[in-house]
Protein backbone atom coordinates (compact mmCIF):
# COMPACT_ATOMS: atom_id res chain seq x y z
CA UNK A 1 -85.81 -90.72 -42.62
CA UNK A 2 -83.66 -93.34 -43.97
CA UNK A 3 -80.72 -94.56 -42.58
CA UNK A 4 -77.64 -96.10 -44.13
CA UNK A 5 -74.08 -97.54 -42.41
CA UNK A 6 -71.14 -94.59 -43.20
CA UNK A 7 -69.34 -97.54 -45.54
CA UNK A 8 -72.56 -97.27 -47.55
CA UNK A 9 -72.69 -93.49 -47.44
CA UNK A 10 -68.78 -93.61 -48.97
CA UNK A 11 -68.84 -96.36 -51.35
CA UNK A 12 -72.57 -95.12 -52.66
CA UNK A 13 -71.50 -91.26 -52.15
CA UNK A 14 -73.50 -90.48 -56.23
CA UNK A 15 -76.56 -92.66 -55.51
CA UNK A 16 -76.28 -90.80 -51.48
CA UNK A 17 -76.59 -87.31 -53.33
CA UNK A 18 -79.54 -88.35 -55.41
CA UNK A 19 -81.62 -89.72 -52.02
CA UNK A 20 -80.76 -86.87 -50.34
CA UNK A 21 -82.67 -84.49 -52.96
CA UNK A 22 -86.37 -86.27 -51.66
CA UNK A 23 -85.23 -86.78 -47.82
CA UNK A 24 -82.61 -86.41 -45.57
CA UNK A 25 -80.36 -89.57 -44.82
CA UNK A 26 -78.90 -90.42 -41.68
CA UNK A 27 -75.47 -92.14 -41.47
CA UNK A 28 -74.65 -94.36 -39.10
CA UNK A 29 -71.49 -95.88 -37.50
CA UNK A 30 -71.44 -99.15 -35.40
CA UNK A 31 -74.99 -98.80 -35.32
CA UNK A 32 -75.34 -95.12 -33.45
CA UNK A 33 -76.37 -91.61 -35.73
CA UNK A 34 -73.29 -89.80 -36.38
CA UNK A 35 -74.77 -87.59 -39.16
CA UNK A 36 -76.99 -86.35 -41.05
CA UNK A 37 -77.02 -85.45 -45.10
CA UNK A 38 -79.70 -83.23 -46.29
CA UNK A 39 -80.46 -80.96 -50.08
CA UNK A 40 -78.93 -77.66 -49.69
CA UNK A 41 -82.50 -76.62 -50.29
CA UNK A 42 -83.71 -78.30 -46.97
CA UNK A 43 -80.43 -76.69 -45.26
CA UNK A 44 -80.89 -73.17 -46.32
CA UNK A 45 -84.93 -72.94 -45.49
CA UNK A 46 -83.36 -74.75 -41.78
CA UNK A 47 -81.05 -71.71 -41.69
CA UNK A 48 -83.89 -69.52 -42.27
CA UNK A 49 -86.15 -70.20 -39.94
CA UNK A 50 -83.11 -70.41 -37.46
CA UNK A 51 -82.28 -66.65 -38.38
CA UNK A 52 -86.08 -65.62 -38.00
CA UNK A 53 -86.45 -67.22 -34.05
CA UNK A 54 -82.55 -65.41 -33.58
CA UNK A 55 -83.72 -62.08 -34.69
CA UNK A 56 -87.03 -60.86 -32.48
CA UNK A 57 -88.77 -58.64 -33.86
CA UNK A 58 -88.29 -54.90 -32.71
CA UNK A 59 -91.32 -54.43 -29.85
CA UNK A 60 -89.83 -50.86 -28.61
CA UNK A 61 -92.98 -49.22 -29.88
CA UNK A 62 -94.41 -51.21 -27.29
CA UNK A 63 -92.16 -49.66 -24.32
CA UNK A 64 -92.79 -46.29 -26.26
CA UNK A 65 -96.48 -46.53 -25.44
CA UNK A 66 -95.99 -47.84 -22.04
CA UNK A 67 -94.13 -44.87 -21.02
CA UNK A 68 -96.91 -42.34 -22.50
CA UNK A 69 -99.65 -43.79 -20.64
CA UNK A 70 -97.49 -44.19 -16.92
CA UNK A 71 -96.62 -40.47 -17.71
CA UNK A 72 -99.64 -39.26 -19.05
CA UNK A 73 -101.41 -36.26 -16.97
CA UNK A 74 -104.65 -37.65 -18.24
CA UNK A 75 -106.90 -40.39 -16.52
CA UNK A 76 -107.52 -42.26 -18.73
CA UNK A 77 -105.44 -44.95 -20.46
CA UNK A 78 -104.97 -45.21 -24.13
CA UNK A 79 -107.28 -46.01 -26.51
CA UNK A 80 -107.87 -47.34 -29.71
CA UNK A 81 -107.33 -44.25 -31.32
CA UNK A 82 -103.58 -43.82 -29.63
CA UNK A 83 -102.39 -47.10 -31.34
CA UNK A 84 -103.86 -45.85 -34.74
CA UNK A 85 -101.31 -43.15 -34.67
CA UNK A 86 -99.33 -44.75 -33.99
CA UNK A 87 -99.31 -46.57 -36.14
CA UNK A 88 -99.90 -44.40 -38.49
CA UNK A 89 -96.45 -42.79 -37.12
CA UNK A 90 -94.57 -45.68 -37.74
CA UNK A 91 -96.07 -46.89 -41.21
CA UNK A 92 -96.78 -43.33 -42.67
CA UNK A 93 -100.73 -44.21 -43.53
């Protein structure tokens, strides 16, 4: 990532938006990171991924399935052919 001193990032701001299109630039101030300038490209596919690990996917078949086999009357615990209809259930194949 390439870095460049805030008074560069102002007084290049044009030639800043054209860098920023192959790599993210990070600005710096008295020599520490203060920001960082990315594509909107690179920000939305960030903001993607961020939604995807903030939204877990729904497992309350799995507690559905649970429950059946603690309160089955049968000995025997589910099989291969339970999840298949499950499945089928769910997916309507």
């Amino acid at each position: 990532m390439t870095t460049i001193p805030a008074t560069d990032a102002k007084n290049k701001f044009g030639e800043l938006l054209e860098v920023i299109h192959k790599e993210p630039v990070e600005i710096s101030k008295k020599g520490r990171a203060v920001a960082v300038m990315l594509s909107i490209e690179s920000y939305e596919e960030m903001a993607l991924k961020l939604r995807e690990l903030e939204s877990p996917t729904d497992f309350s078949w799995l507690d559905t399935l649970r429950k059946k086999a603690k309160h089955s009357s049968e000995s025997e615990p589910l099989d291969e052919t339970d999840y298949d209809n499950h499945l089928d259930e769910k997916y309507g194949q």
